[in-house]
Protein backbone atom coordinates (compact mmCIF):
# COMPACT_ATOMS: atom_id res chain seq x y z
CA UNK A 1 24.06 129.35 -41.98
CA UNK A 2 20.07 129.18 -41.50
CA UNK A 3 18.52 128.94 -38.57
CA UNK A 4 15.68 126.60 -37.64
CA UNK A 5 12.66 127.36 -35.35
CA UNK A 6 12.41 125.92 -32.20
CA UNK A 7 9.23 125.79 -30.05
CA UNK A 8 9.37 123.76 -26.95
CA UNK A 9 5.51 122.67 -27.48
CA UNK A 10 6.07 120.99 -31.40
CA UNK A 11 9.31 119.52 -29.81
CA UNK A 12 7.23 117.60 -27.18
CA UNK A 13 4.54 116.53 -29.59
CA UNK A 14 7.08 115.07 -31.97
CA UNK A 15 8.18 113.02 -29.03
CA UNK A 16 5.14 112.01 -27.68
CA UNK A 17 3.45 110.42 -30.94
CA UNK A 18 6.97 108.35 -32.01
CA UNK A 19 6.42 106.74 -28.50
CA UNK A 20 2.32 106.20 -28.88
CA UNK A 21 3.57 103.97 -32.48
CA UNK A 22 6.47 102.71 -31.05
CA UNK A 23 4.57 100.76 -27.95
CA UNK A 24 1.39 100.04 -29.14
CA UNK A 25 0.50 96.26 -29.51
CA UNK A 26 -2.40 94.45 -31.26
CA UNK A 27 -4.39 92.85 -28.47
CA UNK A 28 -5.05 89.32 -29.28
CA UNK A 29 -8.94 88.76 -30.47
CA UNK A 30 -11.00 86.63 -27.83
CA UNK A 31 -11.76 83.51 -29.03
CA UNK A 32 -15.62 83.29 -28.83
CA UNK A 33 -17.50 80.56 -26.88
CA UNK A 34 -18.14 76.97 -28.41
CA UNK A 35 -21.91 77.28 -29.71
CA UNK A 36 -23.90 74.47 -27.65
CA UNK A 37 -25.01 71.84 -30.36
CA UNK A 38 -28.45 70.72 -29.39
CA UNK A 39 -29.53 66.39 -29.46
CA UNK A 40 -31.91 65.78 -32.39
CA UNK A 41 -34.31 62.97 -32.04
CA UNK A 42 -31.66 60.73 -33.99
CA UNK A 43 -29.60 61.01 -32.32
CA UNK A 44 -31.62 60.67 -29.20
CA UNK A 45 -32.70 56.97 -30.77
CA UNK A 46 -29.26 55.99 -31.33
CA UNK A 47 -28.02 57.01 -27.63
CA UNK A 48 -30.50 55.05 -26.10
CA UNK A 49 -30.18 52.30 -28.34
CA UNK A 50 -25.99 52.30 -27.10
CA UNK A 51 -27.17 52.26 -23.43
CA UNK A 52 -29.75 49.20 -23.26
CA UNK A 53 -27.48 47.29 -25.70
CA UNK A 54 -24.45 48.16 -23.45
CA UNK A 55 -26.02 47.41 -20.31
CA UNK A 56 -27.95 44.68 -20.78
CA UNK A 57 -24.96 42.52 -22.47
CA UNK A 58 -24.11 39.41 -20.03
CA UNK A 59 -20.54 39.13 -21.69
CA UNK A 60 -19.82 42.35 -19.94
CA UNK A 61 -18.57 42.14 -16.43
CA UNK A 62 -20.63 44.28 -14.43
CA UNK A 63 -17.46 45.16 -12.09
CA UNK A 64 -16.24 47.58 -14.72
CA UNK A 65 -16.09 51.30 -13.54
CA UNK A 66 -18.67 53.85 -14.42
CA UNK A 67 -16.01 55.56 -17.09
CA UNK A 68 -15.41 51.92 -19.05
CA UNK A 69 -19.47 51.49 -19.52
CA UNK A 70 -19.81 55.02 -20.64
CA UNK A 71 -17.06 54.50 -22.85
CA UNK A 72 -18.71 51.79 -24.59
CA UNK A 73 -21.64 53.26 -25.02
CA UNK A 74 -19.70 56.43 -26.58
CA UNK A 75 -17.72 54.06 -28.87
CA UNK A 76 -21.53 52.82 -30.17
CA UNK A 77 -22.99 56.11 -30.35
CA UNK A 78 -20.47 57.33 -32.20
CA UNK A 79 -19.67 54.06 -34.66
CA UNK A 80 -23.22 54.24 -35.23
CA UNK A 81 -24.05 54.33 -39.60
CA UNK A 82 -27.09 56.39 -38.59
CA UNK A 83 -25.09 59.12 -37.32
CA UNK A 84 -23.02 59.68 -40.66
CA UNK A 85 -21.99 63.16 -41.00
CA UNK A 86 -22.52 64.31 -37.21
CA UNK A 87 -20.16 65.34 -35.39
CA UNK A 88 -18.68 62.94 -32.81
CA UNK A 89 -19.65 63.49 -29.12
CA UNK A 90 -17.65 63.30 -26.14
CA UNK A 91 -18.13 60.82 -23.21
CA UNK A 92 -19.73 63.00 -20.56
CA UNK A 93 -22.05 64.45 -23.27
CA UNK A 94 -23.49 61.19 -23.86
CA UNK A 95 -23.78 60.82 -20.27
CA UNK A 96 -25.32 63.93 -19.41
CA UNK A 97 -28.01 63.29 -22.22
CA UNK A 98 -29.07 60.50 -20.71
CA UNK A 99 -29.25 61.82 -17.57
CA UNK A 100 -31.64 64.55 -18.82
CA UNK A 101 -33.71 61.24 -21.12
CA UNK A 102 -33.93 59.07 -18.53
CA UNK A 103 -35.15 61.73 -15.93
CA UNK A 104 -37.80 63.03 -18.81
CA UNK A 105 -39.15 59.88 -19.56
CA UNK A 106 -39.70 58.66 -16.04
CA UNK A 107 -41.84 61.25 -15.45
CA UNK A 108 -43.73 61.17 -18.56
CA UNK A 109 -44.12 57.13 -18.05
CA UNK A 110 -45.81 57.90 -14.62
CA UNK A 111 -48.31 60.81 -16.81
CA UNK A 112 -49.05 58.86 -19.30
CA UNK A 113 -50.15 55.91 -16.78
CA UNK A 114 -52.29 58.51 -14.95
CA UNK A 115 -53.79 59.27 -18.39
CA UNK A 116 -54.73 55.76 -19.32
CA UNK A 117 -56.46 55.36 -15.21
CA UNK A 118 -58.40 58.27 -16.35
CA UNK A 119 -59.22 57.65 -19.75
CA UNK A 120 -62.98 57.62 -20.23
CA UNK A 121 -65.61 55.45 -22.71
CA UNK A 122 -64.74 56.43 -26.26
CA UNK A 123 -61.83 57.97 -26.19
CA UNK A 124 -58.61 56.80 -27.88
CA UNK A 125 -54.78 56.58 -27.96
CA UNK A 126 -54.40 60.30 -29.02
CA UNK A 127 -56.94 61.46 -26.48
CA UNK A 128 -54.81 59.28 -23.70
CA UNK A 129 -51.76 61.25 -24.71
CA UNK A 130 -52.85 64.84 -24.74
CA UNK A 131 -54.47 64.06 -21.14
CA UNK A 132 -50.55 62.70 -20.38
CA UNK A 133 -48.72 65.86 -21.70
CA UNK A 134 -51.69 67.89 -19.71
CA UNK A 135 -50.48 65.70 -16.31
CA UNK A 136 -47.10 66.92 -17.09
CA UNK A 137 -46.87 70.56 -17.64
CA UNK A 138 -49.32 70.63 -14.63
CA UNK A 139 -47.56 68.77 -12.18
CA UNK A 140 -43.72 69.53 -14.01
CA UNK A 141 -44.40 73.42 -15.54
CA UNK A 142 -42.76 72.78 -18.24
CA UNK A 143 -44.05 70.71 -22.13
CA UNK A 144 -42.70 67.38 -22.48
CA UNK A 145 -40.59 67.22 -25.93
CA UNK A 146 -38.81 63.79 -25.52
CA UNK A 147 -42.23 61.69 -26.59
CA UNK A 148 -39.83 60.24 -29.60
CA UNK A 149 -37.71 58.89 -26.50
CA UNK A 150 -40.25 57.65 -24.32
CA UNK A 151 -41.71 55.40 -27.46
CA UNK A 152 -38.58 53.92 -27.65
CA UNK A 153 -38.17 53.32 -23.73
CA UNK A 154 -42.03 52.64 -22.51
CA UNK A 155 -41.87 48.99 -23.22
CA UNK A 156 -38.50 48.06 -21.52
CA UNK A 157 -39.02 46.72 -17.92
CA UNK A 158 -37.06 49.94 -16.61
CA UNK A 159 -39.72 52.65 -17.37
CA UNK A 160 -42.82 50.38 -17.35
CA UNK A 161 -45.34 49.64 -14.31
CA UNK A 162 -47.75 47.12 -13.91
CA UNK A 163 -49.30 47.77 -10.44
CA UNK A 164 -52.24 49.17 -9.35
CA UNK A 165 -50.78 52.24 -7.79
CA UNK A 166 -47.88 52.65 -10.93
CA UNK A 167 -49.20 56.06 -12.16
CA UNK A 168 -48.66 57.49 -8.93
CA UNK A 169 -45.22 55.71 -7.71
CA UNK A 170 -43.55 56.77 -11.32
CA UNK A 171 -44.52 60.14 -10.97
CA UNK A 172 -42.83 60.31 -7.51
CA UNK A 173 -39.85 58.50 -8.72
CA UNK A 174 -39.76 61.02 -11.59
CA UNK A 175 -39.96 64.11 -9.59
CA UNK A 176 -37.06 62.69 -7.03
CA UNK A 177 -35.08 61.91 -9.89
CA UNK A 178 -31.41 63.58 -9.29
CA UNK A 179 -29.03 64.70 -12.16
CA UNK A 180 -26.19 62.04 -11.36
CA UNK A 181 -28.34 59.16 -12.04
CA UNK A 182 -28.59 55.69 -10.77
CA UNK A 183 -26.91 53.14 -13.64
CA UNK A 184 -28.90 50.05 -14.16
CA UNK A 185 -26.49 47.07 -14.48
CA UNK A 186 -26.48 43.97 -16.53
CA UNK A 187 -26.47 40.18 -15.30
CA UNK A 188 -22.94 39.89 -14.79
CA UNK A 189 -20.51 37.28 -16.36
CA UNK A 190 -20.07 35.36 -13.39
CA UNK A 191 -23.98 34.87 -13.05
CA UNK A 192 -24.40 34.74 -16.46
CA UNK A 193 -21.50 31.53 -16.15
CA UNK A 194 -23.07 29.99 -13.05
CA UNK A 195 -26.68 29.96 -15.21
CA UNK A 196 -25.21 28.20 -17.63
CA UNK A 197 -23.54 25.50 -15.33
CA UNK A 198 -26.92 24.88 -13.63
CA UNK A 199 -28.44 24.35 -17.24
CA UNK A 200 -26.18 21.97 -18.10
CA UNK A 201 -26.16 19.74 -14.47
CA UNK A 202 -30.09 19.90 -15.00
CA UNK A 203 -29.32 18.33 -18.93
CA UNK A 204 -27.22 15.33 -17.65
CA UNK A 205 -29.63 14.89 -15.01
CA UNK A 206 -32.25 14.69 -17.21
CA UNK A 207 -30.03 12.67 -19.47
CA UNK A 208 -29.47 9.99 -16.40
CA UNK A 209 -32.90 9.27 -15.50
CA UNK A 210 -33.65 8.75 -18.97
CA UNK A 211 -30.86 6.07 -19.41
CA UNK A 212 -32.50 4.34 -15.84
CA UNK A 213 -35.80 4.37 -17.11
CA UNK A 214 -34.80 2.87 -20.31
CA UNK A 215 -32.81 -0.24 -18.65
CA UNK A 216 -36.11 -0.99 -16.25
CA UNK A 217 -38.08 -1.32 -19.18
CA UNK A 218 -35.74 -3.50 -20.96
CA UNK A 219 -35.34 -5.83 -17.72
CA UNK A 220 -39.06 -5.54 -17.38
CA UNK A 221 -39.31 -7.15 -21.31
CA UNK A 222 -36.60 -9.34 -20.55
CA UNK A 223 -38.42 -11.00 -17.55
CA UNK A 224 -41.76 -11.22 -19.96
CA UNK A 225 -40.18 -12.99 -22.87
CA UNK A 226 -38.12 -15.21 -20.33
CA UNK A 227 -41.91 -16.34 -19.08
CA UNK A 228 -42.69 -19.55 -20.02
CA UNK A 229 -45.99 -19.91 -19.75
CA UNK A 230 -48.77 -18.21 -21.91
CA UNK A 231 -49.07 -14.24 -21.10
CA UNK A 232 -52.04 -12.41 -20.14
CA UNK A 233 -53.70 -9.91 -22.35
CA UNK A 234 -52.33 -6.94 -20.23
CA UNK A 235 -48.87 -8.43 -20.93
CA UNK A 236 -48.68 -9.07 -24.32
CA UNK A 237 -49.86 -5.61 -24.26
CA UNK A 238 -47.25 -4.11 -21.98
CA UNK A 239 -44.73 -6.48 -23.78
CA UNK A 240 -45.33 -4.84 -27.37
CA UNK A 241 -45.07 -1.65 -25.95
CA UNK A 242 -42.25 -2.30 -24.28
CA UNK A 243 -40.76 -3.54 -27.46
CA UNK A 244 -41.42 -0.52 -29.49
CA UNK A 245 -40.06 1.73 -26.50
CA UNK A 246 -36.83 -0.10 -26.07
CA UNK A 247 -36.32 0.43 -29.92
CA UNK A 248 -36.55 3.77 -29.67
CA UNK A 249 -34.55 4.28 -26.16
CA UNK A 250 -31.69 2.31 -28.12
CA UNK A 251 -31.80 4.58 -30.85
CA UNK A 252 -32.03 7.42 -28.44
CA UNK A 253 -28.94 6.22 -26.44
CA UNK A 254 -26.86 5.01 -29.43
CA UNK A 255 -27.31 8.63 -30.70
CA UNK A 256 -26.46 10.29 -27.20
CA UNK A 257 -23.31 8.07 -26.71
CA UNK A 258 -21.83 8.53 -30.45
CA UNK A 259 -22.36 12.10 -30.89
């Protein structure tokens, strides 16, 4: 019978490298970190758009929490036609890009004010703005590169100034501008109901004196054809006017009561 060779050392190897392949284990790869999808200016446009159409509709009451408004203005951003083939974006990304808008533009509004206090004899609109974004990186550090969102915002009542010392105050307001915002809310339902109500008392009003003018003038013509003697010149004047005004009252007030 042969004999085979034992060494104590290959024994140990043998045993060593069966247990190295019998408990070693694929580590999982790390998933690697969402990539940060920067705003474009269109979509920019159309978030801004969503927020003054949001908050400046009466029909919605202004008692809604924070997360319904924002909602609605994610639900527009995102329904928006313009935005075909973008990516949808989530609520508080909306709401953080405002944040960072309206901040921006406050302080550029303020700038650009400055500017035009500044602005000498003969120059123009595009000297007014390079003075602005000069303002800016000055007093901020840092270039301005919303201007597509401040030309849609600058005329709203929100980021525009008509006092003397405007420049100066929107600057300052700018500057102490914090990252969770102040929301601007709409006129509410219930105000936007009581306005309404006041409109219409003020129509029937109206609408009552009318129909009390109209019967003194026709008791007034009444009492001047019931004269028997001749009139005056002044009355037969009054009295033909008064004629052709009570025609046209009754028309008036057939008209009101039928329809």
């Amino acid at each position: 019978m042969g004999h085979f060779p034992f060494t104590s050392g290959g024994y140990v190897n043998l045993l060593a490298s069966q247990t190295i392949e019998n408990t070693h284990v694929e580590s999982p790869p790390v998933p690697k970190a969402a990539e940060r999808r920067k705003w474009s200016p269109k979509e920019d446009i159309v978030l801004i758009s969503a927020w003054l159409n949001t908050s400046k509709d009466p029909i919605v009451s202004t008692d809604q929490k924070g997360g319904a408004f924002w909602k609605r203005i994610q639900e527009y951003y995102n329904g928006s036609p313009q935005l075909s083939g973008f990516a949808p974006r989530e609520l508080n990304q909306c709401k953080q890009r405002w944040g960072r808008l309206n901040e921006q533009v406050c302080r550029f509004v303020g700038c650009h004010e400055a500017a035009l206090k500044e602005q000498a004899s003969g120059q123009n609109e595009n000297d007014v703005m390079k003075a602005a974004h000069d303002i800016f990186l000055n007093d901020y550090g840092s270039k301005f590169g919303l201007e597509h969102a401040w030309r849609e915002l600058r005329h709203d009542q929100k980021w525009k100034s008509n006092s003397k010392d405007g420049a100066k105050e929107k600057r300052k307001e700018g500057a102490e501008v914090e990252p969770e915002f102040e929301e601007v809310k709409p006129e509410g339902v219930k105000a936007a109901k009581r306005k309404k109500r006041g409109n219409e008392a003020y129509d029937q009003l109206q609408t009552m004196l009318g129909v009390k003018d109209a019967i003194s003038k026709r008791r007034l013509l009444e009492r001047l054809l019931a004269r028997k003697d001749p009139l005056s010149e002044t009355e037969m004047v009054l009295k033909d006017k008064l004629v052709v005004t009570g025609l046209n009252c009754l028309s008036w007030l057939l008209y009101w009561l039928l329809y």
